[in-house]
N, C-alpha and C. Protein backbone atom coordinates (compact mmCIF):
# COMPACT_ATOMS: atom_id res chain seq x y z
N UNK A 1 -66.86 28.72 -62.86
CA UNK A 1 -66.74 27.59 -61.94
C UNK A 1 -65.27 27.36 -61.67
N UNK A 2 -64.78 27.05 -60.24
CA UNK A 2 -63.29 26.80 -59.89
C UNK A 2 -63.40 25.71 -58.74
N UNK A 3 -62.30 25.52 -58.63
CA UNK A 3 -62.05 23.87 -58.69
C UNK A 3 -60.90 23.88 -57.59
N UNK A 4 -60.61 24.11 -56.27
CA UNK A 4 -59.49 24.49 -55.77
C UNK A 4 -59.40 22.68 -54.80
N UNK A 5 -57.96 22.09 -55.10
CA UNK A 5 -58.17 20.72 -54.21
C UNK A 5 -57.09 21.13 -53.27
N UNK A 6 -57.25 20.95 -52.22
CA UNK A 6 -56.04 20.94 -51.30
C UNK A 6 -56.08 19.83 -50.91
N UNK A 7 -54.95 19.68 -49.79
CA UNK A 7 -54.80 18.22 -49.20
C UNK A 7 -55.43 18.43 -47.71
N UNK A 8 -56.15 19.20 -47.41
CA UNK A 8 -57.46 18.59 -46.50
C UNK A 8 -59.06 18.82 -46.94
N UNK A 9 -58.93 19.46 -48.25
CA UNK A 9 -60.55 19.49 -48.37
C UNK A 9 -60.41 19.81 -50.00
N UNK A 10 -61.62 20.03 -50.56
CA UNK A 10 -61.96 20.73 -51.96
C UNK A 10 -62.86 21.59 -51.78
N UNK A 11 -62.59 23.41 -52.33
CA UNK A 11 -63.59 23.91 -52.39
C UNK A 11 -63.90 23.97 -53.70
N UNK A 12 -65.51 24.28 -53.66
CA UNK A 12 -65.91 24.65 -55.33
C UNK A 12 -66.92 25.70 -55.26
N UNK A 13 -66.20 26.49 -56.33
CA UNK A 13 -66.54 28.25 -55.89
C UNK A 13 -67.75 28.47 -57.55
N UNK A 14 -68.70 28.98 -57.52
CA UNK A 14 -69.62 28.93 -58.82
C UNK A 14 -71.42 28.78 -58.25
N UNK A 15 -71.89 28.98 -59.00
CA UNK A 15 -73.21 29.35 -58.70
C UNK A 15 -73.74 27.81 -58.35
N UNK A 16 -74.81 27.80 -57.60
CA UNK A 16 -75.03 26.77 -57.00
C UNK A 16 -75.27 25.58 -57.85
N UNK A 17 -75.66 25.97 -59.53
CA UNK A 17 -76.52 24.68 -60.23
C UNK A 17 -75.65 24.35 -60.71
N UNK A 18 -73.92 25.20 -60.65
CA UNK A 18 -72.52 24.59 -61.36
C UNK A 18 -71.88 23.81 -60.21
N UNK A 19 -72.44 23.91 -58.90
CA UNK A 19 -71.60 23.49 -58.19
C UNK A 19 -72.15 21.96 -57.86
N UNK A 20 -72.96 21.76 -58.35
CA UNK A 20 -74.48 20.61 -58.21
C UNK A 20 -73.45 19.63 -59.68
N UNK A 21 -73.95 20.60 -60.37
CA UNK A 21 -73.12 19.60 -61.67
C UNK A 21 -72.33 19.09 -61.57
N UNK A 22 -71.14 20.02 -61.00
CA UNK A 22 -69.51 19.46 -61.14
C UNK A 22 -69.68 18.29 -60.16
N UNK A 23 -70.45 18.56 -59.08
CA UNK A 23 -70.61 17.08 -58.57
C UNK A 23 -70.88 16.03 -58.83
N UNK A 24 -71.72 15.89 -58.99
CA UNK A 24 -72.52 14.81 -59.69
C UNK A 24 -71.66 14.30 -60.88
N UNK A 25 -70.72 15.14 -61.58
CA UNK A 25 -69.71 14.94 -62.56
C UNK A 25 -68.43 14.07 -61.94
N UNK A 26 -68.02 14.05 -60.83
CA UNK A 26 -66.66 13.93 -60.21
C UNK A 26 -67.57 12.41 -59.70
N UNK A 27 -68.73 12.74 -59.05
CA UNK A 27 -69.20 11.32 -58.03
C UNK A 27 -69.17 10.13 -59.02
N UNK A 28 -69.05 10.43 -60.73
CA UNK A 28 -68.52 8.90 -61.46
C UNK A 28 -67.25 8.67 -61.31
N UNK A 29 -66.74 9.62 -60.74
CA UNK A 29 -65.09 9.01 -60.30
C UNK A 29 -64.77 8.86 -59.01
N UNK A 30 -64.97 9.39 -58.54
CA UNK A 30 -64.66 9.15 -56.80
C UNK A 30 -66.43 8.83 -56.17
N UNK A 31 -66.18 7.82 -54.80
CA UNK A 31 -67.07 7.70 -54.15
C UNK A 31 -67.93 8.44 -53.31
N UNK A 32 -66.47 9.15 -52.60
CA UNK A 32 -66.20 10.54 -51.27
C UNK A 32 -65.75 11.26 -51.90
N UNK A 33 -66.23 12.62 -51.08
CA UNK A 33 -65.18 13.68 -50.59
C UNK A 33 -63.95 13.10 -50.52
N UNK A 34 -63.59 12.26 -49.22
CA UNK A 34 -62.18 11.75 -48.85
C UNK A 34 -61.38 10.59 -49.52
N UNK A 35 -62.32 10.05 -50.62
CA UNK A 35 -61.37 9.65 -51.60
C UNK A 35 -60.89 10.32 -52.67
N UNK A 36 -61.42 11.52 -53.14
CA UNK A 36 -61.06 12.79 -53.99
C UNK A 36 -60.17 13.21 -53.64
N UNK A 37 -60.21 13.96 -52.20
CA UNK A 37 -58.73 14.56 -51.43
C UNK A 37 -57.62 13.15 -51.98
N UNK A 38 -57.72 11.96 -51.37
CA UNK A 38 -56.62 11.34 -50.72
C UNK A 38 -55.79 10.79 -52.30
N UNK A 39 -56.83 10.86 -53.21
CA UNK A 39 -56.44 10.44 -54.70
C UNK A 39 -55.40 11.66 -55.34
N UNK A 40 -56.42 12.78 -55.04
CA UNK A 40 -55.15 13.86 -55.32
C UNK A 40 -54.51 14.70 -55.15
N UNK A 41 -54.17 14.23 -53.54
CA UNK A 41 -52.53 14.43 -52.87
C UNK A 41 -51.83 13.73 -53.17
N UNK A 42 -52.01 11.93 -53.57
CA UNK A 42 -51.28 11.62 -54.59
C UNK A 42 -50.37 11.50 -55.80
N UNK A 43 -51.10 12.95 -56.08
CA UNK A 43 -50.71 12.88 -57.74
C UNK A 43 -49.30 13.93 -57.15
């Protein structure tokens, strides 16, 4: 599973039931997609 954030999108590269997870993992931290990006171009 990989994890690539740029500052206009996130891809996530991994078999579909890792890519399901990692979601559902991140959506207790961010709301969006576009609050994920905008949080970390931030950093």
């Amino acid at each position: 599973m990989k994890v690539y954030v740029h500052d206009k999108g996130i891809i996530l590269v991994g078999k579909a039931w890792e890519v399901l997870q990692k979601l559902k993992e991140y959506h207790r931290e961010h709301a969006t997609v576009a609050e994920w990006v905008q949080k970390s171009a931030q950093k």
